[in-house]
N, C-alpha and C. Protein backbone atom coordinates (compact mmCIF):
# COMPACT_ATOMS: atom_id res chain seq x y z
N UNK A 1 59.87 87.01 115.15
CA UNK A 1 61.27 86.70 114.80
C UNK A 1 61.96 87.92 114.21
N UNK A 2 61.25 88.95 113.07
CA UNK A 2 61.59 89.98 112.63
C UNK A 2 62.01 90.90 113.83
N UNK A 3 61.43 91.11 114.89
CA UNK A 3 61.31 91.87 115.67
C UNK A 3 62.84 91.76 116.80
N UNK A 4 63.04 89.88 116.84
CA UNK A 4 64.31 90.51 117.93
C UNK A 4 65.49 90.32 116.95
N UNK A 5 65.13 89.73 115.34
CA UNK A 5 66.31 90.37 114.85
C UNK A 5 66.65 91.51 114.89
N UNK A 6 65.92 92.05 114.75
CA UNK A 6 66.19 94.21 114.59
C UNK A 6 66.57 93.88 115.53
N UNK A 7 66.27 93.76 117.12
CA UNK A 7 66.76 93.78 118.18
C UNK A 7 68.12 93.74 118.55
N UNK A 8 68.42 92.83 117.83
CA UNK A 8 69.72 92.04 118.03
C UNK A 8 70.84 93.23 117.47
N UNK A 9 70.09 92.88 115.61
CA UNK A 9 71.33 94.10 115.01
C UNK A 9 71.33 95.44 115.67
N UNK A 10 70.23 95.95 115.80
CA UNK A 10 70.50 97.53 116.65
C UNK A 10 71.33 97.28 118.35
N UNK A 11 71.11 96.59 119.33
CA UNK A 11 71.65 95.81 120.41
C UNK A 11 73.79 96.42 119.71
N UNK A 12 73.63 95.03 118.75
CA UNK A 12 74.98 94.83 118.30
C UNK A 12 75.83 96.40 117.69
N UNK A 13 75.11 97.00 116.99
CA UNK A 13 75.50 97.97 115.88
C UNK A 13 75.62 99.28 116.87
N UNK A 14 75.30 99.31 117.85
CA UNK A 14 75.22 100.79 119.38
C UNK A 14 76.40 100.24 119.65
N UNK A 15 76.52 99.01 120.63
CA UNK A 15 77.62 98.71 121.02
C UNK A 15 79.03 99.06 120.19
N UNK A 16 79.36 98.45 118.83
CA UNK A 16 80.25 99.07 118.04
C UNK A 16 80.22 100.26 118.02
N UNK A 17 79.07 100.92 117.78
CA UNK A 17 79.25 102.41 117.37
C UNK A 17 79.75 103.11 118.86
N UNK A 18 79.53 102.62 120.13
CA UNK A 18 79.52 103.37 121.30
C UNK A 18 81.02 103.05 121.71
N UNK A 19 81.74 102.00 121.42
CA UNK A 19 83.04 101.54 121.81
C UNK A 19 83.98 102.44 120.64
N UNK A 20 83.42 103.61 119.98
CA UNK A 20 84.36 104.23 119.78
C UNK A 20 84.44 106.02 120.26
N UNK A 21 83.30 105.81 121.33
CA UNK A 21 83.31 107.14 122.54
C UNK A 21 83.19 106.68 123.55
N UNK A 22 82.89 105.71 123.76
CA UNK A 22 83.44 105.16 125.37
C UNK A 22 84.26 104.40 125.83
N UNK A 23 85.69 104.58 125.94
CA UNK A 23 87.00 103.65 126.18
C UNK A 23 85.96 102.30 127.03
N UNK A 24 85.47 102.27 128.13
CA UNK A 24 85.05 101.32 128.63
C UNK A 24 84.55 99.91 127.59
N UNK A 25 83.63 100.00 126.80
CA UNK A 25 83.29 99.34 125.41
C UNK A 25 84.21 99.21 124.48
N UNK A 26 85.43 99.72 124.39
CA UNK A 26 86.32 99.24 123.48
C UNK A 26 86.70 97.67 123.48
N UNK A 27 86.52 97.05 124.55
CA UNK A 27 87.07 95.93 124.47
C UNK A 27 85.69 94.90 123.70
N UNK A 28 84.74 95.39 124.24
CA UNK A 28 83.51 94.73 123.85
C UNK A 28 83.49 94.83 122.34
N UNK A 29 83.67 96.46 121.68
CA UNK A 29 83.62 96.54 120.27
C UNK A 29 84.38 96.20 119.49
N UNK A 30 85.98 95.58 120.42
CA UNK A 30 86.99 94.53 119.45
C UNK A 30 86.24 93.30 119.44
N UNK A 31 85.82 92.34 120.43
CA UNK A 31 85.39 91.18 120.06
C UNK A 31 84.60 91.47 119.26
N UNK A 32 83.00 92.24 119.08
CA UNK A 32 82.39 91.95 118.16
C UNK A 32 83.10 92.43 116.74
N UNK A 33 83.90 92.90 116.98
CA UNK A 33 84.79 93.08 115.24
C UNK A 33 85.30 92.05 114.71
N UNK A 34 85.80 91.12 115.81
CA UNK A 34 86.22 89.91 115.56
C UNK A 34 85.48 89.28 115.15
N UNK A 35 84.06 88.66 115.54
CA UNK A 35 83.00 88.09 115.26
C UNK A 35 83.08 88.55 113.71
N UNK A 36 82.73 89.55 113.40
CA UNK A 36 82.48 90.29 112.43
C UNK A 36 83.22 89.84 110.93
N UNK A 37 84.55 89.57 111.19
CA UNK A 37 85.78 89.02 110.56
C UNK A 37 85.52 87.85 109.99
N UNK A 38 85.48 87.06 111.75
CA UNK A 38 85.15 85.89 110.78
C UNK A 38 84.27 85.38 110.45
N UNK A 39 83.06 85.73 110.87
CA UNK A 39 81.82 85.54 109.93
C UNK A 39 81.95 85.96 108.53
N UNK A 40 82.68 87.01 108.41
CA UNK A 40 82.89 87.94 106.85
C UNK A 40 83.92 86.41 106.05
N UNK A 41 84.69 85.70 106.68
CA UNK A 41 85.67 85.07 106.14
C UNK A 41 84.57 83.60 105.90
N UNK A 42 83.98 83.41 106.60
CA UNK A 42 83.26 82.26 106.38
C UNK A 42 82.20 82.38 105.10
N UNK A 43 81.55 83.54 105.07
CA UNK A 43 80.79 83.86 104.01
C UNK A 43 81.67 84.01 102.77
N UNK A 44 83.15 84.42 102.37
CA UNK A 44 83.40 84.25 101.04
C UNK A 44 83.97 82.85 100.92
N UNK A 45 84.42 81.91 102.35
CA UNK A 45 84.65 80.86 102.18
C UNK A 45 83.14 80.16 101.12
N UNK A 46 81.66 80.00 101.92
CA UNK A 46 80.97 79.34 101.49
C UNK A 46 80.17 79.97 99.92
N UNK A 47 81.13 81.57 99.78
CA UNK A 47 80.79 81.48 98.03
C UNK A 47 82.01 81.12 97.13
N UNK A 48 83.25 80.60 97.57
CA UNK A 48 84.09 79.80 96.88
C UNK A 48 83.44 78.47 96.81
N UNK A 49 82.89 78.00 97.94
CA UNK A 49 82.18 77.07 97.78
C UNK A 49 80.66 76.47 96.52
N UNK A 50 80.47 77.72 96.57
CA UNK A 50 79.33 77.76 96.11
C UNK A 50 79.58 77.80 94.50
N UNK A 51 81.33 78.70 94.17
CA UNK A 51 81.41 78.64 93.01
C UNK A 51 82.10 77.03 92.40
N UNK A 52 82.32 76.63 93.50
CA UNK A 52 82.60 75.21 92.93
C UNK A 52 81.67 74.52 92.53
N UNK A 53 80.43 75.06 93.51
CA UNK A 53 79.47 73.63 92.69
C UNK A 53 78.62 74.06 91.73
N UNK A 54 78.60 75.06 91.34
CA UNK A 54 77.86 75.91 89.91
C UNK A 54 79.22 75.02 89.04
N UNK A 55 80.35 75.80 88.95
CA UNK A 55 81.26 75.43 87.44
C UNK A 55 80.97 73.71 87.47
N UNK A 56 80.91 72.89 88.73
CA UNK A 56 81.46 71.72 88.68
C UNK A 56 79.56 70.64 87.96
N UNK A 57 78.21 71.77 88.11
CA UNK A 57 77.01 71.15 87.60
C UNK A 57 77.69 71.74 85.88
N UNK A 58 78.57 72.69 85.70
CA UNK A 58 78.29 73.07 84.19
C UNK A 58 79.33 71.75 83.78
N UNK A 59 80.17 71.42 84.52
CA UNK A 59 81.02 69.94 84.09
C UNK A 59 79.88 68.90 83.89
N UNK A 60 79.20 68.66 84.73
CA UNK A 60 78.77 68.00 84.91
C UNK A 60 77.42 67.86 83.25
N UNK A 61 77.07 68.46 83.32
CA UNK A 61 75.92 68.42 82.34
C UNK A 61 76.45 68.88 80.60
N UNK A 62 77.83 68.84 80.75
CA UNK A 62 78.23 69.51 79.60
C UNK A 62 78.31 70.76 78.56
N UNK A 63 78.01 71.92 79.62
CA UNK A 63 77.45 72.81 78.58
C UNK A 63 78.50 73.19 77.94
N UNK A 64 78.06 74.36 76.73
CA UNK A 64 79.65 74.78 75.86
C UNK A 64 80.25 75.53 76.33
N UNK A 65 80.70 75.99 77.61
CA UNK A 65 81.48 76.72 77.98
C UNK A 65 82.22 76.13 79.43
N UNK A 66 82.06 74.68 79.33
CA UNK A 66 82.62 73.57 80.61
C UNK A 66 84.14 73.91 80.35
N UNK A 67 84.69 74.05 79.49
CA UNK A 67 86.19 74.25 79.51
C UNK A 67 86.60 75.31 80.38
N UNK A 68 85.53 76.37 80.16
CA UNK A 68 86.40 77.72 80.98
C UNK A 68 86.41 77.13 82.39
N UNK A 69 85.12 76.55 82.98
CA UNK A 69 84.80 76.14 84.07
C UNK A 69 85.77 74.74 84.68
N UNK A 70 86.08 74.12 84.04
CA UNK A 70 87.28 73.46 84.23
C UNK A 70 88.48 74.07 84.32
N UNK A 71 88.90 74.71 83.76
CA UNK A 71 90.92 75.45 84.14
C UNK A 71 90.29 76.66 85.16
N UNK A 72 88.96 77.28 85.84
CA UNK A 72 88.53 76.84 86.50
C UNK A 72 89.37 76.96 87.78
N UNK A 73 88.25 75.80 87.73
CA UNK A 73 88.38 74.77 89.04
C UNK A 73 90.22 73.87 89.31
N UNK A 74 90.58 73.71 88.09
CA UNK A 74 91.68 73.61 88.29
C UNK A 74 92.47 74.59 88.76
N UNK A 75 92.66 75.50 88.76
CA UNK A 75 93.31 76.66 88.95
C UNK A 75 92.99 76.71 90.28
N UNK A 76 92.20 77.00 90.63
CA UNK A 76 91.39 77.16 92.01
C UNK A 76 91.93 76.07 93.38
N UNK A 77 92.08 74.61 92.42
CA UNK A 77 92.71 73.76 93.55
C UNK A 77 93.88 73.55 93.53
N UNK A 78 94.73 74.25 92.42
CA UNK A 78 96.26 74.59 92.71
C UNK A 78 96.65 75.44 93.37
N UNK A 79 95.93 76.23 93.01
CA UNK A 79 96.20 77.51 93.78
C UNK A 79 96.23 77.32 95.97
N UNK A 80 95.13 76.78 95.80
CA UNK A 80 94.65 76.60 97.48
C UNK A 80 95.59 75.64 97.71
N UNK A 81 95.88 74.19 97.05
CA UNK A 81 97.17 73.39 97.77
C UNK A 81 98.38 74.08 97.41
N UNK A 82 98.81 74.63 96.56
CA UNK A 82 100.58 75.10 96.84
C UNK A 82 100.37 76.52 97.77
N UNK A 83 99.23 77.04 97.77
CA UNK A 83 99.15 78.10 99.50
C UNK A 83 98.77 77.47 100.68
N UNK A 84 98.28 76.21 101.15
CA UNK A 84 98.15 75.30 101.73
C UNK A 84 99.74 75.03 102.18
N UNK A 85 100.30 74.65 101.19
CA UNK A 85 101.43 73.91 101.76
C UNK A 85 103.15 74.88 101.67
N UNK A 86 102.82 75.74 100.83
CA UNK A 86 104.10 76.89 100.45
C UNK A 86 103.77 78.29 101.68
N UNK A 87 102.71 78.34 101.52
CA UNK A 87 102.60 79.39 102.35
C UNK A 87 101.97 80.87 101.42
N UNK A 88 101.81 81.74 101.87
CA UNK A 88 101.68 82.62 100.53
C UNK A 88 103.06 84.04 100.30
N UNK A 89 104.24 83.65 101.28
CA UNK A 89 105.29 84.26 101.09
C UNK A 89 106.13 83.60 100.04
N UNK A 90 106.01 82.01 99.63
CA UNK A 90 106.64 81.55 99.15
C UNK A 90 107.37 82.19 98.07
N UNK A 91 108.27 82.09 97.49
CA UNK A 91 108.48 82.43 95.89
C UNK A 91 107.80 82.06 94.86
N UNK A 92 107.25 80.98 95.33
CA UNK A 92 106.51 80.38 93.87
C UNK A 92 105.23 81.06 93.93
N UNK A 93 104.67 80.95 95.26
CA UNK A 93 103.31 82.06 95.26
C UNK A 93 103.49 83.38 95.07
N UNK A 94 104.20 84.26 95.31
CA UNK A 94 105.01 85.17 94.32
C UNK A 94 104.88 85.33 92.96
N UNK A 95 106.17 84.42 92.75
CA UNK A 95 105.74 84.27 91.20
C UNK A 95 104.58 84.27 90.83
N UNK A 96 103.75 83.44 90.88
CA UNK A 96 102.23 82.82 90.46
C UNK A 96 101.60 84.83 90.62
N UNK A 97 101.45 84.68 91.82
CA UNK A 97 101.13 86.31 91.75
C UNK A 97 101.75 87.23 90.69
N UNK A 98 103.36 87.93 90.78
CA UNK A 98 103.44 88.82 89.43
C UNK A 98 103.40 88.28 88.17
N UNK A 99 103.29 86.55 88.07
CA UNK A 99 103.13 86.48 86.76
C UNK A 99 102.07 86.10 85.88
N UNK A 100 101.19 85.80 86.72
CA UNK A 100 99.68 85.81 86.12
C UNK A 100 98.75 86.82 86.57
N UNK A 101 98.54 86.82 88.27
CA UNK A 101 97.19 87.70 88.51
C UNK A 101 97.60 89.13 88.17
N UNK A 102 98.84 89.82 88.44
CA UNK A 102 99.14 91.39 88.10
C UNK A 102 99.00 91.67 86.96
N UNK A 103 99.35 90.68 85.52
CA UNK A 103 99.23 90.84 84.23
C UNK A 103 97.66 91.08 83.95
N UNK A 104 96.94 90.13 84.66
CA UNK A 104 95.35 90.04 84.10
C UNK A 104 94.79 90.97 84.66
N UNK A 105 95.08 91.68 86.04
CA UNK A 105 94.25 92.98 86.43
C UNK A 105 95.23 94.35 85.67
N UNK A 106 96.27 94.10 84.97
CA UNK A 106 96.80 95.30 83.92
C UNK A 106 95.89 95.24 82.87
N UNK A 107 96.01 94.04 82.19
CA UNK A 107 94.95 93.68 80.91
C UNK A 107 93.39 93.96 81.57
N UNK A 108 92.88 94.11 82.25
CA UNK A 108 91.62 94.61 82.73
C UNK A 108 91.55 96.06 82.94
N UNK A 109 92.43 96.43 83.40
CA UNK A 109 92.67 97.82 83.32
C UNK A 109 92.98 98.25 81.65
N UNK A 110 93.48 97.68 81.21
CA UNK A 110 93.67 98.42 79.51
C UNK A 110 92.14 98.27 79.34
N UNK A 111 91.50 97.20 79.31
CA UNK A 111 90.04 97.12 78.87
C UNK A 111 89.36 97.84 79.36
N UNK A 112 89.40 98.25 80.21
CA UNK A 112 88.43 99.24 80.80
C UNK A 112 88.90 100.58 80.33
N UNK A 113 89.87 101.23 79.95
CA UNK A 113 89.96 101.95 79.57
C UNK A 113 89.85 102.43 77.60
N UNK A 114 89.79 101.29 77.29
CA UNK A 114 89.12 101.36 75.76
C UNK A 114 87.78 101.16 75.36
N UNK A 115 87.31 100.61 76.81
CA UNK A 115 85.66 100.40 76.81
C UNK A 115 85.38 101.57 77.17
N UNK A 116 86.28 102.68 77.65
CA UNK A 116 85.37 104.35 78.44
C UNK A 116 85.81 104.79 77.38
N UNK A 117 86.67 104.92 76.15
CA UNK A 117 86.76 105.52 75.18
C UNK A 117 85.65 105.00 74.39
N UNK A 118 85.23 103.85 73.87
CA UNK A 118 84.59 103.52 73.21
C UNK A 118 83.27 103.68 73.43
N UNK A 119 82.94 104.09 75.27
CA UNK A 119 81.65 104.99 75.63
C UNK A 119 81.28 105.97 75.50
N UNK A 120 82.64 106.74 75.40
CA UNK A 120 82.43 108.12 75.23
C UNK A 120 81.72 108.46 73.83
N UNK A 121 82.39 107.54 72.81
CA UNK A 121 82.71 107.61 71.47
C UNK A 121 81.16 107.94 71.05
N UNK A 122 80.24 106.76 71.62
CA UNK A 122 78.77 106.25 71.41
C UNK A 122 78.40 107.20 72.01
N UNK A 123 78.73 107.77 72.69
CA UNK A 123 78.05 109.09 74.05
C UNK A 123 77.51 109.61 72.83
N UNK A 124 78.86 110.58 72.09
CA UNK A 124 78.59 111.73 71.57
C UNK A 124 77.32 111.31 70.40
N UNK A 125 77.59 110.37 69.72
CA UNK A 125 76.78 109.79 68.57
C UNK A 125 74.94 109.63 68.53
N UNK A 126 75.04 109.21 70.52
CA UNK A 126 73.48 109.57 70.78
C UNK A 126 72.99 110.65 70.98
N UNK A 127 73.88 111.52 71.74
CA UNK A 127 73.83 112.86 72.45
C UNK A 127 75.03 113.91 72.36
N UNK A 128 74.66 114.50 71.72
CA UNK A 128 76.26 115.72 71.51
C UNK A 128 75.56 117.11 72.50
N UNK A 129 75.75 117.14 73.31
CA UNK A 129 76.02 118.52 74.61
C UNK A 129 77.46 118.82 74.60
N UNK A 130 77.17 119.63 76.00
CA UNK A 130 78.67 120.16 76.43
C UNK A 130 79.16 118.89 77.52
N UNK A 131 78.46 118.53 78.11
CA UNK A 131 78.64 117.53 78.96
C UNK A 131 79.72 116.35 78.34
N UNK A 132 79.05 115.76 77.55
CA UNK A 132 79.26 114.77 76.35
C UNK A 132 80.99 114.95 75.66
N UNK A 133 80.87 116.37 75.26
CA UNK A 133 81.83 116.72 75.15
C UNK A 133 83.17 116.57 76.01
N UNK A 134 83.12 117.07 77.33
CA UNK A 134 84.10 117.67 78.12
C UNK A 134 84.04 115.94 78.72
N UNK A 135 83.15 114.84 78.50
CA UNK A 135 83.88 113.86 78.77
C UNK A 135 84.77 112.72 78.38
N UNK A 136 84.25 113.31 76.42
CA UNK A 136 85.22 112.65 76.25
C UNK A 136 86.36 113.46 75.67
N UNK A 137 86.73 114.54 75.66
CA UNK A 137 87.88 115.37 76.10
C UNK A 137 88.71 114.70 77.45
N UNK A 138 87.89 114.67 78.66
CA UNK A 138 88.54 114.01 79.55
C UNK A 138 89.22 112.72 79.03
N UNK A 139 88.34 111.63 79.00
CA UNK A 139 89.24 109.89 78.64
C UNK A 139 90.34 110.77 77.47
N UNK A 140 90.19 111.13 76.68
CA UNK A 140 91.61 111.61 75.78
C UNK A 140 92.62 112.04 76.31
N UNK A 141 92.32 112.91 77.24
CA UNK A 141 93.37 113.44 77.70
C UNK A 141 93.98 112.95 78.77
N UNK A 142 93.40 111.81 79.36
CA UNK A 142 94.15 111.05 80.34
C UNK A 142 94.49 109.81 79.65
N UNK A 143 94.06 109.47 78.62
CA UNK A 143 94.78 108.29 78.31
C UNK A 143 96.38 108.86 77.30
N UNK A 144 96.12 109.97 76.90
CA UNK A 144 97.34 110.54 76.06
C UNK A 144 98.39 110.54 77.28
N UNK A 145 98.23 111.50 78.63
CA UNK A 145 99.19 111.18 79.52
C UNK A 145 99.25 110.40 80.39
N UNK A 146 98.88 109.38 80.19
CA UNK A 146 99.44 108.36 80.58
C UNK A 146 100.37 107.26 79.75
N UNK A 147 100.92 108.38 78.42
CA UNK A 147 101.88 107.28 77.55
C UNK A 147 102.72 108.27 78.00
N UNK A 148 104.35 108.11 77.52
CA UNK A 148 105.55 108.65 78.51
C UNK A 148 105.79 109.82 77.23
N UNK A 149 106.27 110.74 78.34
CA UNK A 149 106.29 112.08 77.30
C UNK A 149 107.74 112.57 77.95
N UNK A 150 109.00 111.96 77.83
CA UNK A 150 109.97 112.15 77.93
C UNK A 150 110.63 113.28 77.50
N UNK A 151 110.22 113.63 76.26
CA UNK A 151 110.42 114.36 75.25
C UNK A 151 109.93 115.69 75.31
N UNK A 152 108.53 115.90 76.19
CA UNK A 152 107.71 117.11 76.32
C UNK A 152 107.96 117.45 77.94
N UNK A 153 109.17 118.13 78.07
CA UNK A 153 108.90 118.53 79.36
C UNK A 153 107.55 119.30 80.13
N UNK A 154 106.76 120.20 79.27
CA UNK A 154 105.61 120.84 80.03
C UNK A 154 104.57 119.36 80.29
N UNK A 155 104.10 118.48 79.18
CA UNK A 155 103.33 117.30 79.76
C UNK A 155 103.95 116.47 80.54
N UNK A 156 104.74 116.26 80.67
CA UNK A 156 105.35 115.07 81.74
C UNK A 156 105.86 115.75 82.78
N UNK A 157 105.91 117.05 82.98
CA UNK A 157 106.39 117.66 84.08
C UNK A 157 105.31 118.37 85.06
N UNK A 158 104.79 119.32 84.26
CA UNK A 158 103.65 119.89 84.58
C UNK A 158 102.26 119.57 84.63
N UNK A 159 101.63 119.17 83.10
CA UNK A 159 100.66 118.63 82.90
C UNK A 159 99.88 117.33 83.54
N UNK A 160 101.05 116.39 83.38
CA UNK A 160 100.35 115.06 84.02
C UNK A 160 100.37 115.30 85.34
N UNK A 161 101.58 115.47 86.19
CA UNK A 161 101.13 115.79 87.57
C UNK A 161 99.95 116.87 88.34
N UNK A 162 99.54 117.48 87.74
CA UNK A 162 98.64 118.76 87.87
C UNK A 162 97.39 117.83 87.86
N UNK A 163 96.77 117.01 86.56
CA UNK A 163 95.64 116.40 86.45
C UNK A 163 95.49 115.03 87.53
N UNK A 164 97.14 114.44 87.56
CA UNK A 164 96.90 113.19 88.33
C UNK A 164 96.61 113.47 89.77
N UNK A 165 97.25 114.69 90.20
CA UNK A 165 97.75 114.59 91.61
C UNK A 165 96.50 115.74 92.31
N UNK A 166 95.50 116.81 91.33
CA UNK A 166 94.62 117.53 91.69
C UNK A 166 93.07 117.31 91.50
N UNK A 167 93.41 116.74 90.29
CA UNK A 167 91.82 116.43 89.53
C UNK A 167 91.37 115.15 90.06
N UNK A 168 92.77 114.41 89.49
CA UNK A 168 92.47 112.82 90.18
C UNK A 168 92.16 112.93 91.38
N UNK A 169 92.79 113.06 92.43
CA UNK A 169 92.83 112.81 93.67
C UNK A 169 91.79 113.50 94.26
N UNK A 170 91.07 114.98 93.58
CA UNK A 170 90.19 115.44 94.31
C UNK A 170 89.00 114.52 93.62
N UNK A 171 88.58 114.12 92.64
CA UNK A 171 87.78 112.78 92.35
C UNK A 171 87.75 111.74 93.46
N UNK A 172 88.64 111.33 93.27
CA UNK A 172 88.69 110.52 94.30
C UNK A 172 88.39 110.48 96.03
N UNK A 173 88.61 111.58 96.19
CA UNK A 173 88.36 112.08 97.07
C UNK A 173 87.24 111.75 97.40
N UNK A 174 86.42 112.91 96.60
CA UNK A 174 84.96 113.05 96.49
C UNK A 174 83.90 111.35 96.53
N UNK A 175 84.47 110.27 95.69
CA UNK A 175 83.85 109.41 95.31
C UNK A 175 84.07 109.06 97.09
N UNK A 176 85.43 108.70 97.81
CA UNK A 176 85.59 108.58 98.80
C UNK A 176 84.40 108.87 100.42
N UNK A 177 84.62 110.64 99.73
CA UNK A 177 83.02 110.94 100.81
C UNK A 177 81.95 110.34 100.90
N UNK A 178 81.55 110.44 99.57
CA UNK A 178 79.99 109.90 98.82
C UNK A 178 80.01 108.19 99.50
N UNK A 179 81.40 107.23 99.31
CA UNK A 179 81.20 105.79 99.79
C UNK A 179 80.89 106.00 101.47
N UNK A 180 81.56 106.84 102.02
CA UNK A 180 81.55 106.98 103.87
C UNK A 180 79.98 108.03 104.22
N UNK A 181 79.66 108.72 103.52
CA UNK A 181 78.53 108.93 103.78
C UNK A 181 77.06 108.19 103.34
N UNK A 182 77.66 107.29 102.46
CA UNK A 182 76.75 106.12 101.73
C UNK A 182 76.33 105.05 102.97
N UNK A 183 77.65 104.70 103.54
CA UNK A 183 77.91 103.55 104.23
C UNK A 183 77.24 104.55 105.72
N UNK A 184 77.25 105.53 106.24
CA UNK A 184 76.64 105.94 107.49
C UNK A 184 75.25 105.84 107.42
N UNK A 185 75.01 106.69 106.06
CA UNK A 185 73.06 105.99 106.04
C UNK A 185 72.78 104.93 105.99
N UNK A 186 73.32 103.94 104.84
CA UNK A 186 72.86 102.61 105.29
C UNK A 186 72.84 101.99 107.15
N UNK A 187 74.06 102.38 107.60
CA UNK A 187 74.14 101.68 109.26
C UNK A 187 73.12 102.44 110.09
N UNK A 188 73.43 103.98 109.63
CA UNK A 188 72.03 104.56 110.95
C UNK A 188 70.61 103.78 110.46
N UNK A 189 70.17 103.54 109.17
CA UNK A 189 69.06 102.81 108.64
C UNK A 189 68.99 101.80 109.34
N UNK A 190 69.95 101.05 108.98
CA UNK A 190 70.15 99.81 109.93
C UNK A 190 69.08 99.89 111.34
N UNK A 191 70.22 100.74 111.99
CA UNK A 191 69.94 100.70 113.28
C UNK A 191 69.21 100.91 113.83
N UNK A 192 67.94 101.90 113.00
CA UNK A 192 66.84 102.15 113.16
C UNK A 192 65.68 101.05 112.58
N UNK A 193 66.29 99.98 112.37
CA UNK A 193 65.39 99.20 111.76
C UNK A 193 64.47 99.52 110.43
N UNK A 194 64.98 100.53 109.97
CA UNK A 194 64.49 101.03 108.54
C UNK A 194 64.10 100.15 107.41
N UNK A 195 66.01 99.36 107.64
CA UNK A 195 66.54 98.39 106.63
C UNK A 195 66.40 97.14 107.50
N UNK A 196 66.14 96.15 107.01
CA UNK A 196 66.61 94.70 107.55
C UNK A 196 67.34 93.75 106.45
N UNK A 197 68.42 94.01 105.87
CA UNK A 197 68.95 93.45 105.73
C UNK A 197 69.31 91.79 105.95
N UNK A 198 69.04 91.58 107.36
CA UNK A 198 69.02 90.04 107.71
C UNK A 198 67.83 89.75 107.94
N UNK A 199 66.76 90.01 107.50
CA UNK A 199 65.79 89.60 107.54
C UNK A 199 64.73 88.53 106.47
N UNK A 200 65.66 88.23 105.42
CA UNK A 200 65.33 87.60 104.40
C UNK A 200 64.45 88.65 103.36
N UNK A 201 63.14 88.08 103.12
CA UNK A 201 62.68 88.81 102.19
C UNK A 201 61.86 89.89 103.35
């Protein structure tokens, strides 16, 4: 059984990979993208699913934290009937969007950024290098410009754009490569049957 799974995924994973040097296979490597989709859509369908029936055993058995797990699940089935029936252009789904979920991934973003100060902080306390140093020099100095410096034309003119638009972005960058060359070894693995992934244990 191990054996024509590999089969299958290497079979499947050429074909994609070949329908993007051989026009002929393009059409073949859209359907299986499609496949691909909605299998991908069915699998976070059945872990919404799945998170219903975890919060709905912690209802069930009472533990002390059933409240969170209730607003919840409530939330969860408001949400799905007024996008069910509004649509998700609506205004009200809108609303619902800038006025709760954008606030809570801002407030996640502040947290995360007082939790990397507050890492740094502990950094130095276990370990004082140069390393240690120059990182938390870094979180300082990006969280300073990122408050508005109206007033300081060289930081708000010069400074912040220089770090956001060179440092940042070549970071990013970089993390960028590292995910696309991450993601090529895993698939050539794949394909070589290295990895089996669908193979259970």
């Amino acid at each position: 059984m191990k054996v024509i799974s590999a089969a299958f995924a290497i079979a499947f994973g050429l074909l994609v990979l070949a329908g993007y040097f051989i026009p002929a296979l393009a059409p073949i490597q859209a359907v299986l993208i499609k496949w691909a989709g909605i299998l991908l859509a069915v699998s976070a369908l059945i872990g919404v699913f799945n998170l219903v029936i975890v919060h709905g055993e912690k209802i069930r058995s009472r533990e002390k934290s059933n409240a969170y797990s209730t607003l919840l699940l409530i939330s969860l089935l408001l949400t799905f009937v007024f996008g069910l029936a509004l649509g998700p252009g609506h205004p009200i789904m809108q609303g619902v969007v800038n006025g709760v979920i954008l606030p809570v991934e801002a407030s996640l973003m502040a947290i995360l950024s007082v939790t990397l100060l507050y890492a740094a902080i502990r950094l130095l306390r276990r370990r004082v290098d140069v390393m240690s140093v120059v990182f938390l020099l870094t979180v300082l100095l990006i969280v300073a410009l990122s408050l508005p410096f109206a007033g300081i034309p060289l930081l708000g003119d010069v400074l912040r754009p220089w770090i956001t638009q060179v440092w940042a972005m070549g970071g990013a960058r970089g993390i960028l490569i590292g995910v696309a060359l991450g993601a090529l070894t895993t698939g050539l693995r794949v394909l070589l049957a290295m990895d089996r992934p669908y193979g259970g244990k």
